[in-house]
N, C-alpha and C. Protein backbone atom coordinates (compact mmCIF):
# COMPACT_ATOMS: atom_id res chain seq x y z
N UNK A 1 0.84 -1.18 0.00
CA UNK A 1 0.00 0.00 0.00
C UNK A 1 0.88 1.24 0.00
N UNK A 2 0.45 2.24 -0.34
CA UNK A 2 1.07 3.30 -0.40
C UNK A 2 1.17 4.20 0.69
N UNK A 3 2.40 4.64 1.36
CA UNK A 3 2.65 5.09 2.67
C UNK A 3 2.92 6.62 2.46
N UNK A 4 2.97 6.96 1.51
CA UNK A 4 2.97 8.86 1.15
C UNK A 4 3.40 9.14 0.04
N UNK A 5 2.93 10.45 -0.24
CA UNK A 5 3.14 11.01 -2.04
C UNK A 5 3.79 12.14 -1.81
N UNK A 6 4.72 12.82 -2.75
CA UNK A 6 5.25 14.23 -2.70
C UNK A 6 4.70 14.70 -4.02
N UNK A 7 4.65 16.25 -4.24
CA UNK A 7 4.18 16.95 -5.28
C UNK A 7 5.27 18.39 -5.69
N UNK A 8 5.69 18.52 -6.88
CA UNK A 8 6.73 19.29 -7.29
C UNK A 8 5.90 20.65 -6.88
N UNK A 9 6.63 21.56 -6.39
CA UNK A 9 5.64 23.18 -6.16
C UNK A 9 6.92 24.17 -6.75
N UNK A 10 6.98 25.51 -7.11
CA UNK A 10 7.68 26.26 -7.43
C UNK A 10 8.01 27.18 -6.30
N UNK A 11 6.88 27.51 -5.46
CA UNK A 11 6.82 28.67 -4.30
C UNK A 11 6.74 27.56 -2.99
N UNK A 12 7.41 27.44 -2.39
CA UNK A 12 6.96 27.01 -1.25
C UNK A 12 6.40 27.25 -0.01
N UNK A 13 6.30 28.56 0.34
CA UNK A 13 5.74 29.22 1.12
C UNK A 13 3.97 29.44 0.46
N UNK A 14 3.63 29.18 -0.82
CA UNK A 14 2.86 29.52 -1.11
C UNK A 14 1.89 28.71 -1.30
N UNK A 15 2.72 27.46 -1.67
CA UNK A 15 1.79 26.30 -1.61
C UNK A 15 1.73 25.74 -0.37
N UNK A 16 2.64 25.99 1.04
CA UNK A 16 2.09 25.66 2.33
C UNK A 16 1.26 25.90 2.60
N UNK A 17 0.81 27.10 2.12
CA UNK A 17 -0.45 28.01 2.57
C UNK A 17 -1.44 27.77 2.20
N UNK A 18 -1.43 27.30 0.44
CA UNK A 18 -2.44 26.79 -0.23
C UNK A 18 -2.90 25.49 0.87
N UNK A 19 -1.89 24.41 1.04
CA UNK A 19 -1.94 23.54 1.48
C UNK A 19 -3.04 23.42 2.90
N UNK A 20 -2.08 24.27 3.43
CA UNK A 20 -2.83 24.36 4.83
C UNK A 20 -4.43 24.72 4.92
N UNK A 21 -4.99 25.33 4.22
CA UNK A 21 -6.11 25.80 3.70
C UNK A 21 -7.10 24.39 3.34
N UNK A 22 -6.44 23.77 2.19
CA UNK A 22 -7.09 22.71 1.48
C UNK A 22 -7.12 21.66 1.92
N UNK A 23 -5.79 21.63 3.30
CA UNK A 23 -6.25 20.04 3.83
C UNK A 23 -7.07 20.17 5.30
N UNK A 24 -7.32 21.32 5.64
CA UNK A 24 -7.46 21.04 7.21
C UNK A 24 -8.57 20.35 7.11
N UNK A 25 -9.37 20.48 6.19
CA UNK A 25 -11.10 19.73 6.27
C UNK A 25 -10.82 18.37 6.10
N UNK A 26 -9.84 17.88 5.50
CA UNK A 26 -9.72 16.32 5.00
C UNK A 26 -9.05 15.70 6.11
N UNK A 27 -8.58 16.67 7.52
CA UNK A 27 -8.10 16.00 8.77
C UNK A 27 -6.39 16.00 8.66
N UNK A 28 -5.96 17.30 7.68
CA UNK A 28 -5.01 16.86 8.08
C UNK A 28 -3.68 18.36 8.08
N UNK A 29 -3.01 17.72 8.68
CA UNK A 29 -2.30 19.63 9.20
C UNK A 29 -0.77 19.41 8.77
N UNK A 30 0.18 20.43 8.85
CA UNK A 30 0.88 20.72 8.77
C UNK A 30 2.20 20.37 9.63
N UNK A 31 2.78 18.93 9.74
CA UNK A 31 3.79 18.42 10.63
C UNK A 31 5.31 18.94 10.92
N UNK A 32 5.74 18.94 9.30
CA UNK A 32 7.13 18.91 8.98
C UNK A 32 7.32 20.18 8.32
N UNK A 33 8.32 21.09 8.75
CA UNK A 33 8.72 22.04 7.79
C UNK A 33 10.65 22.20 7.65
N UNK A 34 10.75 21.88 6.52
CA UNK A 34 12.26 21.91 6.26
C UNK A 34 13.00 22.45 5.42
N UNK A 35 14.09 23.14 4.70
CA UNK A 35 14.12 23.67 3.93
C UNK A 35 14.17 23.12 2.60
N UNK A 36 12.99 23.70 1.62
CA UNK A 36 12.96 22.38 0.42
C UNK A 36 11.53 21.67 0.77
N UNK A 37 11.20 21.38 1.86
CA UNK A 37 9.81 20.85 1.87
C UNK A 37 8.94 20.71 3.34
N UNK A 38 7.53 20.05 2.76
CA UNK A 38 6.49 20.87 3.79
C UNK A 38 6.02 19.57 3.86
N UNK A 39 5.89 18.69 4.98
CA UNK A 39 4.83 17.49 5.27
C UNK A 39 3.52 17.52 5.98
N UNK A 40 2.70 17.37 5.57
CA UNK A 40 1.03 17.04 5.83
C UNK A 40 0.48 16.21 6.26
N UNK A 41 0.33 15.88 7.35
CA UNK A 41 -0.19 14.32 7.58
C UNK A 41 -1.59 14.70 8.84
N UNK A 42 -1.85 12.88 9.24
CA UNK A 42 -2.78 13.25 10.57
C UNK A 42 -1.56 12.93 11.87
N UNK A 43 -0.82 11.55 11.74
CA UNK A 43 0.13 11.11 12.64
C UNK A 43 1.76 11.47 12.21
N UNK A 44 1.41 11.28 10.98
CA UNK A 44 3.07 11.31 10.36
C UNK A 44 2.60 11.96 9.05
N UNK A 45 3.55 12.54 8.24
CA UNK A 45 3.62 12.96 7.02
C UNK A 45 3.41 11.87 5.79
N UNK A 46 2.20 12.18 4.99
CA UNK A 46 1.92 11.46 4.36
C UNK A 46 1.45 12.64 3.16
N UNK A 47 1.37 13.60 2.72
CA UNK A 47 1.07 14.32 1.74
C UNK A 47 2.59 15.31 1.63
N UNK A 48 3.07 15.43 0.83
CA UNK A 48 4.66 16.16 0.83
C UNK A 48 4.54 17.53 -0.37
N UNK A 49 5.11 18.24 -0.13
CA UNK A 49 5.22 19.35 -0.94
C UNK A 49 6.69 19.45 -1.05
N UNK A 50 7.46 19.41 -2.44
CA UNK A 50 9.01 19.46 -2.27
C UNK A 50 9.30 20.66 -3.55
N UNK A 51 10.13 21.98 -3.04
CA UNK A 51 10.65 22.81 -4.01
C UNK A 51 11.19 22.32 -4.79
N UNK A 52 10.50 22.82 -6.00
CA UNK A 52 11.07 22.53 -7.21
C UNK A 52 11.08 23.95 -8.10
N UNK A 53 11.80 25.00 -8.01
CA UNK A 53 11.71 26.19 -8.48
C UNK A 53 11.56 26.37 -10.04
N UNK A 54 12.54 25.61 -10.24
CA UNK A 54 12.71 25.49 -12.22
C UNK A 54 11.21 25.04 -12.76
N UNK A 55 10.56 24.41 -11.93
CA UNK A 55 9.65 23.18 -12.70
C UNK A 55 8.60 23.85 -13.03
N UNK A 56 8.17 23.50 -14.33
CA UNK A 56 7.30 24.37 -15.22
C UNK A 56 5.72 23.54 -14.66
N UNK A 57 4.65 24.13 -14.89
CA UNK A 57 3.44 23.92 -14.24
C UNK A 57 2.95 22.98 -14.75
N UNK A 58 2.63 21.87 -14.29
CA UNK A 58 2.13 20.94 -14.83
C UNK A 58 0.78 21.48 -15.88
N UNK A 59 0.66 20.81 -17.05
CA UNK A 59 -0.39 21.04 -18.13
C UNK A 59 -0.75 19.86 -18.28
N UNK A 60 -2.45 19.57 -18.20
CA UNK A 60 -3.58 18.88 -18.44
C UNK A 60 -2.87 17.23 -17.56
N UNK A 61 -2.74 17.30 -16.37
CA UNK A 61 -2.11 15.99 -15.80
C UNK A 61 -2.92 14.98 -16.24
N UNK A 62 -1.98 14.02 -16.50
CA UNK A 62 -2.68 12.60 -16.86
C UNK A 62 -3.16 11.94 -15.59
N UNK A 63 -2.46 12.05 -14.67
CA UNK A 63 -2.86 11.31 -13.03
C UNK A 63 -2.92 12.44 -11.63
N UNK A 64 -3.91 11.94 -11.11
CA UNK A 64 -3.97 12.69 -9.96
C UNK A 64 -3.69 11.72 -8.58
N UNK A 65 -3.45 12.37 -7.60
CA UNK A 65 -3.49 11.64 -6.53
C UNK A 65 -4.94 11.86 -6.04
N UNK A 66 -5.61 11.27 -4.79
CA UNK A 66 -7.02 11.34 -4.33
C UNK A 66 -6.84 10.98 -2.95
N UNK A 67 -7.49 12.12 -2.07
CA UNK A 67 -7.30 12.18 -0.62
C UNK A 67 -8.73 11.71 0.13
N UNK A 68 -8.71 10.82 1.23
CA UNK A 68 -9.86 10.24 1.48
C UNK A 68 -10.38 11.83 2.40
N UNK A 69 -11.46 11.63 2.16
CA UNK A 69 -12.16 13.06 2.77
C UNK A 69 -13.46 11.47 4.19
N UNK A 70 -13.66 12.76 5.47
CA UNK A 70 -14.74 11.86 6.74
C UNK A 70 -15.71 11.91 5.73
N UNK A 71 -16.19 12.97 5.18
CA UNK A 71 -17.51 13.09 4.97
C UNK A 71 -17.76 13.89 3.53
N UNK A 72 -18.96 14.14 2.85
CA UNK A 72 -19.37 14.80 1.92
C UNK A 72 -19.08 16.51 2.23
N UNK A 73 -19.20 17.11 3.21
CA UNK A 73 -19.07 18.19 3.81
C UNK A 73 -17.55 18.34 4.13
N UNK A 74 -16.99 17.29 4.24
CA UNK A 74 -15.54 17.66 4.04
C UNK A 74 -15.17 17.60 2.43
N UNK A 75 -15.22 17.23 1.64
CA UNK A 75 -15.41 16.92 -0.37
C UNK A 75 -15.85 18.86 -0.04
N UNK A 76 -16.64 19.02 0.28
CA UNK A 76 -17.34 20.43 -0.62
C UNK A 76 -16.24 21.37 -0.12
N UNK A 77 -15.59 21.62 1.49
CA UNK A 77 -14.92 22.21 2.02
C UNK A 77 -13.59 22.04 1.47
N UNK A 78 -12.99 21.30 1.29
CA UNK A 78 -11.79 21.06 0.52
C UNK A 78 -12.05 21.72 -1.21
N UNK A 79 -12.74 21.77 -1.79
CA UNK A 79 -13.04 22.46 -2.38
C UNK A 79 -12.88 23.64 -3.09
N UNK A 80 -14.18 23.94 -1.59
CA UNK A 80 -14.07 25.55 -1.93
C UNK A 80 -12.56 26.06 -1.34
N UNK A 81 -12.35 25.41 0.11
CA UNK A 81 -11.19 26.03 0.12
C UNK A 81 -9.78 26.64 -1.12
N UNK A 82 -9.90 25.26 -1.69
CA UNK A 82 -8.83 25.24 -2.81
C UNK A 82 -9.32 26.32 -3.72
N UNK A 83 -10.60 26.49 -4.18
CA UNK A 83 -10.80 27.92 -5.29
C UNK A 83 -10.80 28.88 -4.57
N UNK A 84 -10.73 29.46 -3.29
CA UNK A 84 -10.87 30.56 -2.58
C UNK A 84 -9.17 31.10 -2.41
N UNK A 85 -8.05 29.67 -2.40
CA UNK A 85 -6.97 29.93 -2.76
C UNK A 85 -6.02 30.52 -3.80
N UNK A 86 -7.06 30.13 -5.03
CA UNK A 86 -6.07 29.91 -6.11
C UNK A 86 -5.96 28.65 -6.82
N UNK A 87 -6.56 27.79 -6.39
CA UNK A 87 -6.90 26.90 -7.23
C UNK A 87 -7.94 26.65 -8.10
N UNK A 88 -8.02 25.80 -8.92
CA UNK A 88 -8.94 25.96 -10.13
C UNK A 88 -9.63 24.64 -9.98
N UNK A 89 -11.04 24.57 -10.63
CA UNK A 89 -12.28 23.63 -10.22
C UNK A 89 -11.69 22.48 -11.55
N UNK A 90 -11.63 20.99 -11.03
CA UNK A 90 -11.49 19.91 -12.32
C UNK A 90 -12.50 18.98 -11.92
N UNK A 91 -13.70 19.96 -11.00
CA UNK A 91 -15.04 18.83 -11.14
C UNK A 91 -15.47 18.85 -9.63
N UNK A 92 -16.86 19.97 -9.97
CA UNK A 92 -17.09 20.12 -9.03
C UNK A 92 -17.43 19.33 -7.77
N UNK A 93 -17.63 19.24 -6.39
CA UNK A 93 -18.34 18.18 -5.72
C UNK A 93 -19.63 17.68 -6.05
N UNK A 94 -19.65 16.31 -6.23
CA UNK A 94 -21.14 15.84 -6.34
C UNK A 94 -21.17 14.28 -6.38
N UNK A 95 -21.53 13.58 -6.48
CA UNK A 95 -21.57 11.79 -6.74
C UNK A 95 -21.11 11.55 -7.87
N UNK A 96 -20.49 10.16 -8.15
CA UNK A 96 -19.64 10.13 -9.28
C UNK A 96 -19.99 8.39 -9.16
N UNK A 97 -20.26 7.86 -10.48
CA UNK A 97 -20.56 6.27 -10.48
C UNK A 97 -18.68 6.03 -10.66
N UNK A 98 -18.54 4.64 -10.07
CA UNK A 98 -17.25 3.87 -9.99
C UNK A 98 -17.43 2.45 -10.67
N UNK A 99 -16.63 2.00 -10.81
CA UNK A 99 -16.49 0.26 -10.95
C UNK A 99 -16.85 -0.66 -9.94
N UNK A 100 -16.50 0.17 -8.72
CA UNK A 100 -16.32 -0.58 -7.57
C UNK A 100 -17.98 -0.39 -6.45
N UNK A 101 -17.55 1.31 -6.61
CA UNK A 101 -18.61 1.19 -5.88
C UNK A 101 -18.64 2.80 -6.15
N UNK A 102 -20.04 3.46 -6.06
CA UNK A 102 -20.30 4.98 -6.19
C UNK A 102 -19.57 5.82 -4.65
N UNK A 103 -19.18 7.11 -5.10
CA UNK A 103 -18.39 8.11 -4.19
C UNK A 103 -18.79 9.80 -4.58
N UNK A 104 -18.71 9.83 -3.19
CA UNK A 104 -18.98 11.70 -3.59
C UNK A 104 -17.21 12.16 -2.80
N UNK A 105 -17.10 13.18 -4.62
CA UNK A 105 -15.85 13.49 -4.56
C UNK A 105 -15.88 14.82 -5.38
N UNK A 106 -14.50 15.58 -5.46
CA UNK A 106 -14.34 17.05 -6.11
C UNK A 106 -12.83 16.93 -6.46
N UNK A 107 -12.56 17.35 -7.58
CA UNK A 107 -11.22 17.97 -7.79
C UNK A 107 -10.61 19.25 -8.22
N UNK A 108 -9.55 19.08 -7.95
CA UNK A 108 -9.06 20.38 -8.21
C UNK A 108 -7.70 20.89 -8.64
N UNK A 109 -7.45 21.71 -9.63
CA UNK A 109 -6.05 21.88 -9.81
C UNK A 109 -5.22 22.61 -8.85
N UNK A 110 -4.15 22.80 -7.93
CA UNK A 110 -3.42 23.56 -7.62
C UNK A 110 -2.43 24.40 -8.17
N UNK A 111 -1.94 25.75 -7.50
CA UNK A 111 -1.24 26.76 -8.45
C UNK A 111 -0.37 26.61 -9.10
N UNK A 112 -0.16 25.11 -8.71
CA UNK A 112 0.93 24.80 -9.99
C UNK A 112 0.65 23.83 -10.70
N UNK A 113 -0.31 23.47 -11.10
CA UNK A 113 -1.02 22.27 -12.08
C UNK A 113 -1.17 21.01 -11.52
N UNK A 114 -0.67 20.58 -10.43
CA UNK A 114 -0.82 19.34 -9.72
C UNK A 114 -2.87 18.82 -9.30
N UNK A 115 -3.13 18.28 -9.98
CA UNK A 115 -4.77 17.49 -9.99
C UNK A 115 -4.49 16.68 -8.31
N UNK A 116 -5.66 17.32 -7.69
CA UNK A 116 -5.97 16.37 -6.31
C UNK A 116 -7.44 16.42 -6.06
N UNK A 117 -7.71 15.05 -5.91
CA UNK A 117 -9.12 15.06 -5.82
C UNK A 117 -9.11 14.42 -3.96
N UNK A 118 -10.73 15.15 -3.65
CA UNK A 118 -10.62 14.53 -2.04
C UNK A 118 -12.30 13.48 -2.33
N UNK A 119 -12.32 12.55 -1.67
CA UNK A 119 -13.65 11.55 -1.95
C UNK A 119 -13.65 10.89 -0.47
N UNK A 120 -15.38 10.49 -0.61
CA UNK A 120 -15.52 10.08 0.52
C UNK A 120 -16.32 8.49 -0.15
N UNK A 121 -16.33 7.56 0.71
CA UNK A 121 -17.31 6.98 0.24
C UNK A 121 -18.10 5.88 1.13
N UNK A 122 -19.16 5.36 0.41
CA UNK A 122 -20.66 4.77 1.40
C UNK A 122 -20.25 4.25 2.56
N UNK A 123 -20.86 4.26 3.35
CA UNK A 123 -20.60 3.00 4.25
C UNK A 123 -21.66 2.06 4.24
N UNK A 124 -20.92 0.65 4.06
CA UNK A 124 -21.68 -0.47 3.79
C UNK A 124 -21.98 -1.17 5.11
N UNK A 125 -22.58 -1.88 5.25
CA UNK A 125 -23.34 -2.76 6.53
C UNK A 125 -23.11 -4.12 5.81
């Protein structure tokens, strides 16, 4: 299973901020700060932000990463947070059919082209 992701940023102070904004609803804060990069987690760092100054903005990403959100109200809050930042809408919150099983989820681009979507989904009995 996968134990954490990093994401190329140009500003780092700027995308902490973004950051901090866009994850607090999905449960998760701001752990690690070092020079060069910013860790996000609930216990340990598991979402990474690493300077990458040169690196040109990602255009039309083929893959996104996807952050489990508690609830539907956390999906809308993560969100808006992210467009109230500076980030840009790649689908708004609402229900989305799966393979597996249906989820209410939202994505979004960040200021530097990186696609993150947050989803929640059913609970089964």
């Amino acid at each position: 299973m996968i134990d954490h992701v990093s994401i190329p940023v140009r500003d780092l102070v700027a995308a902490g901020a973004f950051y901090e904004a866009v994850l607090a609803p999905l449960g998760l804060s701001r752990l690690i700060t070092r020079e060069g990069t910013i860790g996000f987690g609930k216990a340990y760092p598991e979402f990474w932000l690493n300077r990458r100054q040169d690196a040109e903005p990602a255009r039309n990403p083929g893959g996104h990463i996807c952050l489990r959100a508690p609830d539907a109200g956390a999906v809308r809050s993560f969100h808006a947070a992210a467009i109230a930042n500076g980030g840009l809408d790649e689908g708004a919150p609402g229900h989305r059919p799966a393979t597996m099983t249906a989820y209410f989820g939202a994505f979004i681009l960040d200021p530097d082209g990186n696609k993150i979507e947050a989803a929640t989904f059913p609970k089964t009995t």
